[in-house]
N, C-alpha and C. Protein backbone atom coordinates (compact mmCIF):
# COMPACT_ATOMS: atom_id res chain seq x y z
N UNK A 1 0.83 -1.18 0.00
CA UNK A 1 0.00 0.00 0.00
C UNK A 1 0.87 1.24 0.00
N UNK A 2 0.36 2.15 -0.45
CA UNK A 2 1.11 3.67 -0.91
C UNK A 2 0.00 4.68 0.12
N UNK A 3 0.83 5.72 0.01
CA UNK A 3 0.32 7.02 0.10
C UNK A 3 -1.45 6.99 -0.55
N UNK A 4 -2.35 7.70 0.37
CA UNK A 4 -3.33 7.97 0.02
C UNK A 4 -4.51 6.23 -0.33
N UNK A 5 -3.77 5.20 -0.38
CA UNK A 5 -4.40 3.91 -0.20
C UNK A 5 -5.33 3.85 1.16
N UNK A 6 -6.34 3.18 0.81
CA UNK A 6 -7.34 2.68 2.17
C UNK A 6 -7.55 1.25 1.97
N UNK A 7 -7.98 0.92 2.91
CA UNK A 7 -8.73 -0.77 3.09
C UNK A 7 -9.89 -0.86 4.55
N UNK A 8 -10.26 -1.72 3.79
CA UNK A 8 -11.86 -0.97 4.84
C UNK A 8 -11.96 -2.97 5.49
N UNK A 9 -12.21 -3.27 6.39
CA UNK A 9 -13.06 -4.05 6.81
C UNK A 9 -14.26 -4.01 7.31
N UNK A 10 -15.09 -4.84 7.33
CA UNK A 10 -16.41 -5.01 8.14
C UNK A 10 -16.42 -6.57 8.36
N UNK A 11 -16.90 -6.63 9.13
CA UNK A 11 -17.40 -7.68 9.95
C UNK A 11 -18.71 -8.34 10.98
N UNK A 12 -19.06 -9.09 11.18
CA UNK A 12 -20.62 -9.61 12.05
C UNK A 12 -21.27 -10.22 11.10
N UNK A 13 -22.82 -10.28 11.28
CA UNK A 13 -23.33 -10.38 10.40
C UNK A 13 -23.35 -10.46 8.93
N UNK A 14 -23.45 -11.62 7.82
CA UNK A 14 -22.82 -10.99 6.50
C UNK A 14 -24.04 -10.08 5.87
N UNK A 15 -25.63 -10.28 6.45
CA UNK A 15 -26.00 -9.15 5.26
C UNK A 15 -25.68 -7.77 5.95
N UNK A 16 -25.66 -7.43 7.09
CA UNK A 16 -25.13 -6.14 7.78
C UNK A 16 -23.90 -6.00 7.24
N UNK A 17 -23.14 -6.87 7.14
CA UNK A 17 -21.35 -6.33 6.74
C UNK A 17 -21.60 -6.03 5.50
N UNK A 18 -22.41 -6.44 4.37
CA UNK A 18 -22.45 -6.23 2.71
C UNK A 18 -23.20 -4.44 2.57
N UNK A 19 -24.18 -4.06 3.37
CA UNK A 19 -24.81 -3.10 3.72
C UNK A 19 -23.73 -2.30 4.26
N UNK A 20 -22.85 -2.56 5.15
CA UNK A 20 -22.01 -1.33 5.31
C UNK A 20 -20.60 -1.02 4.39
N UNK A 21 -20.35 -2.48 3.92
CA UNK A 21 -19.41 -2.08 2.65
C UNK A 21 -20.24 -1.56 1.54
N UNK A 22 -21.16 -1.62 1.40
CA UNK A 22 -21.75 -0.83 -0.03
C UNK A 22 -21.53 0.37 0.61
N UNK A 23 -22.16 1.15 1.99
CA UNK A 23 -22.81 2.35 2.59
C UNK A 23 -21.07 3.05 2.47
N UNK A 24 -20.14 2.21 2.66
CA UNK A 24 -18.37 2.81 2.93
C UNK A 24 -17.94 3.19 1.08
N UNK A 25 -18.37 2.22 0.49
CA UNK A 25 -17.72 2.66 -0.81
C UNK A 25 -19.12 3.83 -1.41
N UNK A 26 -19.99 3.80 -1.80
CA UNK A 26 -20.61 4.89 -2.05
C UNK A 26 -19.99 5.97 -1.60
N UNK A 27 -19.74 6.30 -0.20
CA UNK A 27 -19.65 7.50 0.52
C UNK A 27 -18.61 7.96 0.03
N UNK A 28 -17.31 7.18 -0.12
CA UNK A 28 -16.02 7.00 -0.71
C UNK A 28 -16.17 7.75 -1.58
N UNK A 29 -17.20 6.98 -2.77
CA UNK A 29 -17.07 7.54 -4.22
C UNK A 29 -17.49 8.78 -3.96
N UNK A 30 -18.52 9.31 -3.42
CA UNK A 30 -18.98 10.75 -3.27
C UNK A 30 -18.09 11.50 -2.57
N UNK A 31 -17.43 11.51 -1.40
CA UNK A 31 -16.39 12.43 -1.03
C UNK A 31 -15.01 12.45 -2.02
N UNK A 32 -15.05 11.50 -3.17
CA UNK A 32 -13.46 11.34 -3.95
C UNK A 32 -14.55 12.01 -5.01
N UNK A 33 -15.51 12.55 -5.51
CA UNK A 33 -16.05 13.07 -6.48
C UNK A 33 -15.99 11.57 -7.98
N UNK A 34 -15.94 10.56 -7.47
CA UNK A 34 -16.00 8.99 -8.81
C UNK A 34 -17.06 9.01 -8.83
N UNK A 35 -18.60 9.39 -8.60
CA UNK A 35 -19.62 9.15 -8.91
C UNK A 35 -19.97 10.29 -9.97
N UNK A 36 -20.13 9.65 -10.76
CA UNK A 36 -20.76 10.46 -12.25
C UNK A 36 -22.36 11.00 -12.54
N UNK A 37 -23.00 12.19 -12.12
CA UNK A 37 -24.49 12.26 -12.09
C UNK A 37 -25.25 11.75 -13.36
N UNK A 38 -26.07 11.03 -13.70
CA UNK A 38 -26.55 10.99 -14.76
C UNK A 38 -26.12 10.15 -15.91
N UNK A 39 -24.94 9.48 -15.10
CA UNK A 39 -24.13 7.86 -16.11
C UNK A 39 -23.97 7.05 -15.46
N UNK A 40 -25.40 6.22 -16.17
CA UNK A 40 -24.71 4.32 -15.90
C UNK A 40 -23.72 3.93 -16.44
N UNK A 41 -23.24 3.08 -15.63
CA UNK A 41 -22.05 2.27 -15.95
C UNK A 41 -22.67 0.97 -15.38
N UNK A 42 -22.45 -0.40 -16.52
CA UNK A 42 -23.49 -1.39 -16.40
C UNK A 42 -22.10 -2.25 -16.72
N UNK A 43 -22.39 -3.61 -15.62
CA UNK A 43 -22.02 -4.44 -16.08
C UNK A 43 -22.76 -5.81 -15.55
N UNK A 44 -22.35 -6.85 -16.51
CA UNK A 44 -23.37 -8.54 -16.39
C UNK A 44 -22.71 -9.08 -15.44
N UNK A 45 -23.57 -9.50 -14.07
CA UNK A 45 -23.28 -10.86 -13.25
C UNK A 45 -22.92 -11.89 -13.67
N UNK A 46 -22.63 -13.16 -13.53
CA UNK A 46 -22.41 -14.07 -14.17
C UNK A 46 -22.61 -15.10 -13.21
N UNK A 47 -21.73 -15.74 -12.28
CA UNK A 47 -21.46 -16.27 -11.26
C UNK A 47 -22.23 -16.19 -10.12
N UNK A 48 -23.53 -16.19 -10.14
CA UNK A 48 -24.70 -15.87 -8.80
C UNK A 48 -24.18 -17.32 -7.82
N UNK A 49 -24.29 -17.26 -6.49
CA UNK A 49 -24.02 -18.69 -6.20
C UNK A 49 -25.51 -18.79 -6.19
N UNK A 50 -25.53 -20.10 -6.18
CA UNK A 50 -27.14 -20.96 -6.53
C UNK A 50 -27.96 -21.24 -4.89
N UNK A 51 -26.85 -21.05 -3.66
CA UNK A 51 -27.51 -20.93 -2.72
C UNK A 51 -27.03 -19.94 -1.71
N UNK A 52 -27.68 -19.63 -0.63
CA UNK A 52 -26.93 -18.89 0.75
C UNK A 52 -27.62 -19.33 1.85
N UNK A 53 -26.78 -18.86 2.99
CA UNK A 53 -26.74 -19.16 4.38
C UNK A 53 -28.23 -18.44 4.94
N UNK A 54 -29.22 -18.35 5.43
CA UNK A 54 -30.17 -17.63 5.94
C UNK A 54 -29.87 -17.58 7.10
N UNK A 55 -29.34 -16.49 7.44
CA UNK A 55 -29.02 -16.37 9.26
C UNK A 55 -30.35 -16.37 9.74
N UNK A 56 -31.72 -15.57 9.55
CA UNK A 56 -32.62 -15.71 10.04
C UNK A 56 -33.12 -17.04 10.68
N UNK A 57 -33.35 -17.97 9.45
CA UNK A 57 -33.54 -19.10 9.16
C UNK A 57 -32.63 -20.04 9.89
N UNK A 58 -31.66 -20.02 9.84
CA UNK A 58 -30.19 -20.90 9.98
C UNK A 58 -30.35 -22.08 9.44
N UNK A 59 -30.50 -21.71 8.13
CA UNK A 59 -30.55 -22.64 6.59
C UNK A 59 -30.33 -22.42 5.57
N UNK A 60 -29.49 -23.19 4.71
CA UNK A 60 -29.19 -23.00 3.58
C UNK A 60 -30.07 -22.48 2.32
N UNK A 61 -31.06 -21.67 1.73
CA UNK A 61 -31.74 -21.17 0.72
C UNK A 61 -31.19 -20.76 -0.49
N UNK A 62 -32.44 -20.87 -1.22
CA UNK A 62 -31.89 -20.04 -2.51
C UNK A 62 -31.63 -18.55 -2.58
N UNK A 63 -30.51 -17.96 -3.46
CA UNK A 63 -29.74 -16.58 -3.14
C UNK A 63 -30.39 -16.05 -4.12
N UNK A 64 -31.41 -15.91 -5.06
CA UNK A 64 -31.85 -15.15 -6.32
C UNK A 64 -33.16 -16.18 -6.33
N UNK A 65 -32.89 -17.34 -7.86
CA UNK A 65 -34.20 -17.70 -8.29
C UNK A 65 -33.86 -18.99 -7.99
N UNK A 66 -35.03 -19.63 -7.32
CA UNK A 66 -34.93 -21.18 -6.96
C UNK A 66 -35.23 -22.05 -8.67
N UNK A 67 -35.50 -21.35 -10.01
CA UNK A 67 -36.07 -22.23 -10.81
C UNK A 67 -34.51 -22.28 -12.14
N UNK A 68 -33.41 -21.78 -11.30
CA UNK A 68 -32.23 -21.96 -12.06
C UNK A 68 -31.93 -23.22 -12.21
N UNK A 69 -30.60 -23.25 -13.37
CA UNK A 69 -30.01 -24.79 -13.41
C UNK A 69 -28.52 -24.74 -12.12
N UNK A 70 -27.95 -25.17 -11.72
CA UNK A 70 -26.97 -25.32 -11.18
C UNK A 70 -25.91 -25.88 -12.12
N UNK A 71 -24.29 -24.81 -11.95
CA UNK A 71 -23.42 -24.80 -13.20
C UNK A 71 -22.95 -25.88 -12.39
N UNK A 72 -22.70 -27.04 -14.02
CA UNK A 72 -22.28 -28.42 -13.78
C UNK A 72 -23.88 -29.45 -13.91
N UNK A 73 -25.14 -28.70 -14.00
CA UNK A 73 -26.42 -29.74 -13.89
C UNK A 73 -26.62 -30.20 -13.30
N UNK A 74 -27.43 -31.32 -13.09
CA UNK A 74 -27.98 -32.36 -12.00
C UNK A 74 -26.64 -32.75 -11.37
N UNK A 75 -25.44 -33.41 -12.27
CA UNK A 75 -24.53 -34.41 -11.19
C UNK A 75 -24.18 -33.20 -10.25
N UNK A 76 -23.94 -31.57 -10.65
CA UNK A 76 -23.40 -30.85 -9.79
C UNK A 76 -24.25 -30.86 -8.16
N UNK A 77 -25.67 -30.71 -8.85
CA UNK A 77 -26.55 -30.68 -7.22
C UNK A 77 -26.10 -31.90 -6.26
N UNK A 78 -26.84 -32.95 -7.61
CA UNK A 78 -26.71 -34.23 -6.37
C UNK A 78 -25.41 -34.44 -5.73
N UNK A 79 -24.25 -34.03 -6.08
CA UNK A 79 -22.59 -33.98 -5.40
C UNK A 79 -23.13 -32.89 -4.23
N UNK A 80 -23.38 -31.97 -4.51
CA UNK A 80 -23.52 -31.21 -3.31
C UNK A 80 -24.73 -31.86 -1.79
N UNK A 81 -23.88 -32.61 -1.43
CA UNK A 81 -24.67 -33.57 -0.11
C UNK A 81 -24.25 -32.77 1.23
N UNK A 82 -23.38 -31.51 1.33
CA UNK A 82 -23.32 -30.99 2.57
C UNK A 82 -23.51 -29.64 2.32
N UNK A 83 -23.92 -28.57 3.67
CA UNK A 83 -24.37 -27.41 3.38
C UNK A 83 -23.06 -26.63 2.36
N UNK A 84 -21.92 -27.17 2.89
CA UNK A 84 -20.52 -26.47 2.33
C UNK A 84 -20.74 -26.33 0.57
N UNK A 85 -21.09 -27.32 0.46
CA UNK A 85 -20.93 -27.93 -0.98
C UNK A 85 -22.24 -26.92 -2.01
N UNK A 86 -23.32 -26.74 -1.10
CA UNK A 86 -24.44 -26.08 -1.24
C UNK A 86 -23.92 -24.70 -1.75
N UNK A 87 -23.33 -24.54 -0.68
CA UNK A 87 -23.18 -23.01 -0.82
C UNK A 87 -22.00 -22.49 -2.03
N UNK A 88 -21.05 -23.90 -2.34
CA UNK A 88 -20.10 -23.40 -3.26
C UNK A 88 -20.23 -23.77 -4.72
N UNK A 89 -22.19 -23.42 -4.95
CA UNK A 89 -22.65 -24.27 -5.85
C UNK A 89 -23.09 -22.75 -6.80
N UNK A 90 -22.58 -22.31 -8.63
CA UNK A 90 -23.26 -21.43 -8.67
C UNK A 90 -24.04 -22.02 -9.71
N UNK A 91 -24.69 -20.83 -10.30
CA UNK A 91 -26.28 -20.86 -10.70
C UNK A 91 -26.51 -20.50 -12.60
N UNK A 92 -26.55 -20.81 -13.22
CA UNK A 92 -26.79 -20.33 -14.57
C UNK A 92 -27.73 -19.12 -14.49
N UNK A 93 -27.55 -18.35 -13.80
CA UNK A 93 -28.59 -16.98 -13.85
C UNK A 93 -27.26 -15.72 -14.15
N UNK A 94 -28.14 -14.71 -14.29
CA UNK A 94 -27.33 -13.30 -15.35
C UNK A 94 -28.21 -12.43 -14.38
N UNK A 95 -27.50 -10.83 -14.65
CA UNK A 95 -28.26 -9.96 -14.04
C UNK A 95 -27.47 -8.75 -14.55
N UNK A 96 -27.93 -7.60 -14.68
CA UNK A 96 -27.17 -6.40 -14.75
C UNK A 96 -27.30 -5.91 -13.89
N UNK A 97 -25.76 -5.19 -13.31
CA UNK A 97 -26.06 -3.94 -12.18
C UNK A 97 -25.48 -2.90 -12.86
C-alpha cells in the first residue's frame, strides 16, 4: 500500500457487513467526487451462487431464483450432499447492475 491507499473491513453479520461495505464505498465515491451524475455504468453478473446461508432461518436457501439450473447440472446438485458444498454451488442466472 502507498500514500493515500485505504482498506476498509467489516465484519458480524454478512448481510449487515455487505450493507455497510456498499454504505463505505458509495460515501467514498462521493467524497473522492468517482460518482458520475446521470451515467450508468453497467455491467453482467455471471457467477450468482445458486444458494446462501439464511441467518434468520439458519438454513441454507436459494440466493436469487430457486427455478435456475446449477453450473455443472444435475450431477453438480446431487454432489452437493453438505451445506458447504451447497453453498459453493453457482447458478446459470445473469443480471445487470
Amino acid at each position: 500500500l502507498g500514500a493515500g491507499d485505504g482498506i476498509f473491513f467489516s465484519a458480524g453479520k454478512k448481510s449487515d457487513a455487505y450493507k455497510l461495505a456498499g454504505a463505505a464505498r458509495t460515501k467514498v465515491g462521493e467524497e473522492l467526487g468517482l460518482i458520475e451524475d446521470g451515467v450508468f455504468r453497467l455491467c453482467w453478473i455471471v457467477d450468482f451462487p445458486m444458494y446462501e446461508y439464511d441467518e434468520d432461518n439458519k438454513k441454507v436457501d436459494f440466493s436469487h431464483n430457486p427455478f435456475s439450473m446449477p453450473q455443472g447440472g444435475m450431477d453438480a446438485l446431487l454432489a452437493a450432499d453438505t451445506e458447504e458444498k451447497q453453498l459453493d454451488l453457482k447458478a446459470y442466472q445473469y443480471d445487470i447492475v
